[in-house]
C-alpha atoms as a PDB file:
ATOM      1  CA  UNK A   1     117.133  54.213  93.799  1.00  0.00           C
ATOM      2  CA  UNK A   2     113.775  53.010  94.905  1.00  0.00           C
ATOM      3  CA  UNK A   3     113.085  56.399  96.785  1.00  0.00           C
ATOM      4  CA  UNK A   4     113.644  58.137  93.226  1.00  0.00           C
ATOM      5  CA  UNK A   5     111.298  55.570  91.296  1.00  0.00           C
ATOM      6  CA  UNK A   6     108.531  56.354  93.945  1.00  0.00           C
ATOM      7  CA  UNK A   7     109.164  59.717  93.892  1.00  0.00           C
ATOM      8  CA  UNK A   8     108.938  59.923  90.211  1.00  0.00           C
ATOM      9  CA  UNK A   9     105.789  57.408  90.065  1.00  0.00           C
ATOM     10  CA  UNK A  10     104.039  59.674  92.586  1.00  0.00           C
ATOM     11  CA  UNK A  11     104.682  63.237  90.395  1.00  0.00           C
ATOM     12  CA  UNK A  12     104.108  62.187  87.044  1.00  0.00           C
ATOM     13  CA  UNK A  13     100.983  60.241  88.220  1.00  0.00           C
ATOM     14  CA  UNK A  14      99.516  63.470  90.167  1.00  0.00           C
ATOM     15  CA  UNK A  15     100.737  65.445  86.821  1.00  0.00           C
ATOM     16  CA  UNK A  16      98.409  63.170  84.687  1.00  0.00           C
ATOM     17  CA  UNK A  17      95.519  63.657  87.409  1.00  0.00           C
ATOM     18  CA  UNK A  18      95.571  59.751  88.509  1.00  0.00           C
ATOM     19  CA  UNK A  19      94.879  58.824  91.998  1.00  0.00           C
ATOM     20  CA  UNK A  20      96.740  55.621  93.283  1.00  0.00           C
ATOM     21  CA  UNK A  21      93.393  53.947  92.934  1.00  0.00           C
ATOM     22  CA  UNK A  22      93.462  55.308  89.414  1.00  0.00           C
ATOM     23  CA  UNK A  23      96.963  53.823  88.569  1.00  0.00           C
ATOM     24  CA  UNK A  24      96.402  50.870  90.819  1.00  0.00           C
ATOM     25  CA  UNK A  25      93.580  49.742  88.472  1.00  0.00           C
ATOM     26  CA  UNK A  26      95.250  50.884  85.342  1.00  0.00           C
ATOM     27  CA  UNK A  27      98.301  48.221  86.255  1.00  0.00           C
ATOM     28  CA  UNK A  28      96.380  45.357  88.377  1.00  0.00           C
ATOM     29  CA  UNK A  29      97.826  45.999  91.275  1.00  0.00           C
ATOM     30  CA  UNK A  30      96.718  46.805  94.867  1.00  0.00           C
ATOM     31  CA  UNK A  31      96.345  50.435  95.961  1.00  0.00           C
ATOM     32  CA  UNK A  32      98.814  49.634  99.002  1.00  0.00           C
ATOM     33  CA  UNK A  33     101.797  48.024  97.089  1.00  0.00           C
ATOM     34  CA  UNK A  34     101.513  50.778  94.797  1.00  0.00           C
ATOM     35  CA  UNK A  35     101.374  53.301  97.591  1.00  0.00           C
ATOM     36  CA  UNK A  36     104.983  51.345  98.627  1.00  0.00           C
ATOM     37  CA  UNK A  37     106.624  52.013  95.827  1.00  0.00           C
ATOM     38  CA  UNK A  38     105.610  55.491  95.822  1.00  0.00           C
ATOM     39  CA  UNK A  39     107.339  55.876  99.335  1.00  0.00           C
ATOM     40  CA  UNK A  40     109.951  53.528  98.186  1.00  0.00           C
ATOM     41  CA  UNK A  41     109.204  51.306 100.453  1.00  0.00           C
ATOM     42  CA  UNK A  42     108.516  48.301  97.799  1.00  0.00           C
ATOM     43  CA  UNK A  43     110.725  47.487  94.666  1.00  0.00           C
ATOM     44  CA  UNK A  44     108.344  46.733  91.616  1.00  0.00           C
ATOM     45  CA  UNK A  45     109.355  44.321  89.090  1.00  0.00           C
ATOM     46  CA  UNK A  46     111.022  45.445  85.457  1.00  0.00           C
ATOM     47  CA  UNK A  47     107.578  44.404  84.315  1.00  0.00           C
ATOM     48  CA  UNK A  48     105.311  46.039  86.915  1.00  0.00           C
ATOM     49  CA  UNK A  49     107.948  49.202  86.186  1.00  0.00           C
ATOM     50  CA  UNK A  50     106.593  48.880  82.090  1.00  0.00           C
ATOM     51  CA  UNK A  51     103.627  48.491  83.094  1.00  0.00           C
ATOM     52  CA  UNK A  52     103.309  51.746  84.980  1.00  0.00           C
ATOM     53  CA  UNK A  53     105.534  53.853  82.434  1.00  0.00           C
ATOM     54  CA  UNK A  54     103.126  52.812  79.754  1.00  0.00           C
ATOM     55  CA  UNK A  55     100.201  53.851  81.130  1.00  0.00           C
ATOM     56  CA  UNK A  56     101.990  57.005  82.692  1.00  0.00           C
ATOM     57  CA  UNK A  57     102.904  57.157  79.176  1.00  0.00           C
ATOM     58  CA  UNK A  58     106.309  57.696  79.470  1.00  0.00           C
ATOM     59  CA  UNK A  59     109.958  56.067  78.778  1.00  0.00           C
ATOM     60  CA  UNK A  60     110.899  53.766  81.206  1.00  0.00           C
ATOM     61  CA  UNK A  61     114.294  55.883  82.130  1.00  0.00           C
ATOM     62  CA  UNK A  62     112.407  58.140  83.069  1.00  0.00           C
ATOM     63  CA  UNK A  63     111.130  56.958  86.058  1.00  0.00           C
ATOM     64  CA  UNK A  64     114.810  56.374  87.244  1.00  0.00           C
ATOM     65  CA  UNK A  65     115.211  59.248  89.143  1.00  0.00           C
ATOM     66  CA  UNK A  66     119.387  59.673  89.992  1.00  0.00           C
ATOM     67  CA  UNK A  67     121.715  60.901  87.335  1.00  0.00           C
ATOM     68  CA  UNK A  68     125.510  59.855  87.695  1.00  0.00           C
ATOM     69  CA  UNK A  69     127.921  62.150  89.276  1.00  0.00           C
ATOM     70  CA  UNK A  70     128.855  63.151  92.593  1.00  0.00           C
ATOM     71  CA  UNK A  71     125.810  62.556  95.400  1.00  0.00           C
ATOM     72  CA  UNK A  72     126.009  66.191  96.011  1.00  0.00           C
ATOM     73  CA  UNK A  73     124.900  67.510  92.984  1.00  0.00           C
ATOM     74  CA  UNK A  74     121.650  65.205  92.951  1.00  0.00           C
ATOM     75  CA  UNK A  75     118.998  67.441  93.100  1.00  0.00           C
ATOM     76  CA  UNK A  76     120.805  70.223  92.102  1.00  0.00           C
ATOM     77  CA  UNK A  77     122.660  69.779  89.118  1.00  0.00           C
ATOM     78  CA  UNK A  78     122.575  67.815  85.526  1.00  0.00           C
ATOM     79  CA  UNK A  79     125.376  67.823  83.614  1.00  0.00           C
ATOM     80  CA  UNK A  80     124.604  67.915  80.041  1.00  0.00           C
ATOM     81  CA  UNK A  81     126.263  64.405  79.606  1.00  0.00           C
ATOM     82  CA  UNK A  82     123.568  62.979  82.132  1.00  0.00           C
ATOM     83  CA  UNK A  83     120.212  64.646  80.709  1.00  0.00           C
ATOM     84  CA  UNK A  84     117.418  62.099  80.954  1.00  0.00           C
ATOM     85  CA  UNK A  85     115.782  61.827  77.379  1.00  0.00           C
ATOM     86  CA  UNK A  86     111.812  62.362  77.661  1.00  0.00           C
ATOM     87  CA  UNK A  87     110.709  61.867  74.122  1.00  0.00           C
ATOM     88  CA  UNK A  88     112.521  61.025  70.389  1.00  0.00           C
ATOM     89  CA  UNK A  89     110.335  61.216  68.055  1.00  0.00           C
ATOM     90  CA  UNK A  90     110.585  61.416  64.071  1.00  0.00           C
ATOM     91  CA  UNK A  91     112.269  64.574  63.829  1.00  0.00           C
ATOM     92  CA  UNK A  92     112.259  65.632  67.655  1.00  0.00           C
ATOM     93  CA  UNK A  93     114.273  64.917  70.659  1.00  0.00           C
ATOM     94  CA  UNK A  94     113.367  66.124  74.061  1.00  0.00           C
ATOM     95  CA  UNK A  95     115.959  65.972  77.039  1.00  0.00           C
ATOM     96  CA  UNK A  96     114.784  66.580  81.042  1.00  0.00           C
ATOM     97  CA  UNK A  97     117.171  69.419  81.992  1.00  0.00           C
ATOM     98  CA  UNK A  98     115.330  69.780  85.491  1.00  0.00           C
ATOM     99  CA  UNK A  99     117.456  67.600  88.301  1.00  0.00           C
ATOM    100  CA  UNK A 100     113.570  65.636  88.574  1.00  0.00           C
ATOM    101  CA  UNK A 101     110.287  65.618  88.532  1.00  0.00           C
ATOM    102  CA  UNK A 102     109.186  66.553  91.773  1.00  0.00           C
ATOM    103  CA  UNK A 103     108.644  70.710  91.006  1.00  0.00           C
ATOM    104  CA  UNK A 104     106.125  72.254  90.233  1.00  0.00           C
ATOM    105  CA  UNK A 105     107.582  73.176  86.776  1.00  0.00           C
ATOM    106  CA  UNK A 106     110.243  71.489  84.498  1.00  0.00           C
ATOM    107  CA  UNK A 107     112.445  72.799  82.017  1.00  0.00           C
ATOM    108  CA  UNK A 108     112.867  71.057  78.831  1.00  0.00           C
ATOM    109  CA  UNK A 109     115.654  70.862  75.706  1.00  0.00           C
ATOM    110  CA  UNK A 110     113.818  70.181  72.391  1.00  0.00           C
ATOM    111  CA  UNK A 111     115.650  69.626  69.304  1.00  0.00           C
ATOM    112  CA  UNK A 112     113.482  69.846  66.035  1.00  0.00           C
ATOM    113  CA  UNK A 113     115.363  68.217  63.205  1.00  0.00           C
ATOM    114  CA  UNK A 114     115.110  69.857  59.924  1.00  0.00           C
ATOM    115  CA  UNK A 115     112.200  69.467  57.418  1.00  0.00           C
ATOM    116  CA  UNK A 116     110.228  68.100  60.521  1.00  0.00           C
ATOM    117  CA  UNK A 117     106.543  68.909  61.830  1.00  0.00           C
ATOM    118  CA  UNK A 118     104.204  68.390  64.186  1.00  0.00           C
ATOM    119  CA  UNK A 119     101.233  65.963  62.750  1.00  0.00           C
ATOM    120  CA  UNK A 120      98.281  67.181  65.019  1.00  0.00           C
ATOM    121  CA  UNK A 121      97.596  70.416  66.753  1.00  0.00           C
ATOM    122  CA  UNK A 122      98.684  70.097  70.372  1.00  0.00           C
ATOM    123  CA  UNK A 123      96.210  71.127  73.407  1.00  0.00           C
ATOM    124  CA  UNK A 124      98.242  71.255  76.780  1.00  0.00           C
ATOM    125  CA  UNK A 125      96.493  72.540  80.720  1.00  0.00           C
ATOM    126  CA  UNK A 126      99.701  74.265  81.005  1.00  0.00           C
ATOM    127  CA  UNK A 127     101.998  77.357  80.773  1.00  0.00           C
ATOM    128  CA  UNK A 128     104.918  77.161  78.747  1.00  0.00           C
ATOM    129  CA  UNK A 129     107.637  79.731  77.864  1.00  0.00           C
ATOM    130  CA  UNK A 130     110.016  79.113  74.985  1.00  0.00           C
ATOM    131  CA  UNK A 131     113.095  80.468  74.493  1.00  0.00           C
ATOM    132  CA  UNK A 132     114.491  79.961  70.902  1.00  0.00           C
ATOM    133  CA  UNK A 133     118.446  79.044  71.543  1.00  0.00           C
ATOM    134  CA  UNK A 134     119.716  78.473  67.819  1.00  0.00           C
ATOM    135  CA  UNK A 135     118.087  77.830  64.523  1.00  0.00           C
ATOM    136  CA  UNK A 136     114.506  78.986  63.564  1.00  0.00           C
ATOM    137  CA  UNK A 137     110.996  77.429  64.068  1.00  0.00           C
ATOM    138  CA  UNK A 138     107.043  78.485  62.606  1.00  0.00           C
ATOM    139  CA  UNK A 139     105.005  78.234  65.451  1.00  0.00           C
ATOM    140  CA  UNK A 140     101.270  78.452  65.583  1.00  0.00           C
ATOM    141  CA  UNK A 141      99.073  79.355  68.695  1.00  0.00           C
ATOM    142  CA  UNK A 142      95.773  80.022  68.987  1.00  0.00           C
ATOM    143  CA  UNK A 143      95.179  80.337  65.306  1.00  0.00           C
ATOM    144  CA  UNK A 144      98.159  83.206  65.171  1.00  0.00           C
ATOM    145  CA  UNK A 145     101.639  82.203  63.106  1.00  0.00           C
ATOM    146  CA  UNK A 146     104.652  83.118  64.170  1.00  0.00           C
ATOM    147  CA  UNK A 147     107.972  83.082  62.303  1.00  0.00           C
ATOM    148  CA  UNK A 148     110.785  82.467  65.390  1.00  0.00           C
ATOM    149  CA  UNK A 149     114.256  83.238  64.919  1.00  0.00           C
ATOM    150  CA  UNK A 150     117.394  82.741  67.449  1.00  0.00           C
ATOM    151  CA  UNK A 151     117.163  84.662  70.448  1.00  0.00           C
ATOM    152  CA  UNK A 152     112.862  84.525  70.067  1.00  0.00           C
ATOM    153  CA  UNK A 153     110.850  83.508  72.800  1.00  0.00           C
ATOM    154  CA  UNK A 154     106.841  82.765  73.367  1.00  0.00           C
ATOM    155  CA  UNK A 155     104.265  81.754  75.646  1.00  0.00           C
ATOM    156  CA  UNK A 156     101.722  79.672  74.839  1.00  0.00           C
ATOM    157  CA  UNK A 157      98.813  79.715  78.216  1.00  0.00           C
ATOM    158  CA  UNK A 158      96.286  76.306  77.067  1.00  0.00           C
ATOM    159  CA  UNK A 159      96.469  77.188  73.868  1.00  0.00           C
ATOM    160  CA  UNK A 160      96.292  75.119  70.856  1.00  0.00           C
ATOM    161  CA  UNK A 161      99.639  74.790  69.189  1.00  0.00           C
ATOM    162  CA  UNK A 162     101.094  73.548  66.182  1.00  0.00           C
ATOM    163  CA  UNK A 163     105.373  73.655  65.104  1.00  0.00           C
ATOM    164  CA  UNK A 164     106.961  73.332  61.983  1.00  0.00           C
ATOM    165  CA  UNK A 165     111.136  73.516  61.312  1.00  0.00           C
ATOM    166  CA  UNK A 166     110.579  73.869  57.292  1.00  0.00           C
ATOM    167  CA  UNK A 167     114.589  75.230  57.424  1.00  0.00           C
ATOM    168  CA  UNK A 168     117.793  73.250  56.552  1.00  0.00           C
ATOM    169  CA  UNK A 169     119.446  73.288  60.469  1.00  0.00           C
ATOM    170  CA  UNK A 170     118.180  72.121  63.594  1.00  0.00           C
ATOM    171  CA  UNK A 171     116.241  74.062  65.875  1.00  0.00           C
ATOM    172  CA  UNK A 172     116.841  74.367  69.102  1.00  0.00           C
ATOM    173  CA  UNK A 173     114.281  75.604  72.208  1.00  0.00           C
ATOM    174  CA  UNK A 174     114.437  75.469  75.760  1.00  0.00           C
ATOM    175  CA  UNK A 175     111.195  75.402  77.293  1.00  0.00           C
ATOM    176  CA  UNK A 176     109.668  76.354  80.868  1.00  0.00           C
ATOM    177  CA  UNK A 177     106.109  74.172  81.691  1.00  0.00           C
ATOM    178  CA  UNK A 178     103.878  74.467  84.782  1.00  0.00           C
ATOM    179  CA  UNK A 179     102.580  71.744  85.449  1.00  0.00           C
ATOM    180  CA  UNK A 180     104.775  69.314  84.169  1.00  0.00           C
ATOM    181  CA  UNK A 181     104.114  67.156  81.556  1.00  0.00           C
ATOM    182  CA  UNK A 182     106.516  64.685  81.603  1.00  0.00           C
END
């Protein structure tokens, strides 16, 4: 379990551009105990753990690396009854379908509840695909707006972005991000 926490410490801090002097600082913590968790090597305390999610910004559970289920699937597979949720927020829910964070992409499930918007425009260093699986969404990128339907999909490259679900039923994407983001 403590070989999962580092591992996840150690890609989500390179994802947000952090050396472990960086995070070391951020926490109050020495660049060597952090660089024992990272190799799993030291177990951190629940509140050194908050500590580092927070400034990672980023649930707790998500750090926790191993999903139940058989030991040979780890790495491989995630059952959709063991999907690690990255983000609920007022009117969306985000669930890790990737195995973990150590690729150099992740694949995403977001669920934007009906009636529901994003408040600010959204600037990412990343490529994303999205791949509309049910419902509809209004998407706006790089000034252009887009009306998605079911069976849609998009690419946004660094591009300013802004999503609206102004319909009655959920909406429902899948998405594809290099680098990471969570």
């Amino acid at each position: 379990m403590e070989e999962a926490l580092g591992d996840n410490i150690r890609a989500l801090r390179k994802i947000r551009g952090l050396t472990l002097t960086d995070l070391a600082n951020a926490v109050g913590c020495s660049i060597g105990w952090l660089s024992q968790i990272e190799r799993g090597l030291s177990r951190p305390s629940t509140t050194d753990v908050e500590a580092i999610s927070e400034h990672l910004d980023c649930p707790v559970s998500l750090l926790f690396g191993s999903q139940p289920g058989p030991e040979i699937e780890r790495g491989y597979v995630v059952r959709s009854a063991n999907r690690k949720k990255v983000l609920a927020r007022k009117g969306l829910t985000e669930e890790l379908l990737s195995p973990d964070l150590t690729d150099d992409f992740e694949v995403v499930r977001s669920e934007f509840a009906p009636g529901s918007s994003i408040g600010s425009p959204c600037t990412r260093p990343t490529q994303e695909v999205g791949y509309v699986v049910s419902g509809r969404l209004d998407l706006t990128i790089a000034g252009r707006h887009f009306k998605l339907a079911t069976g849609d999909s998009f690419r946004i490259r660094g591009d300013t972005f802004r999503w609206a679900n102004p319909y009655i039923e959920p909406a429902v994407v899948i998405w594809i991000i290099a680098p990471p983001v969570y």
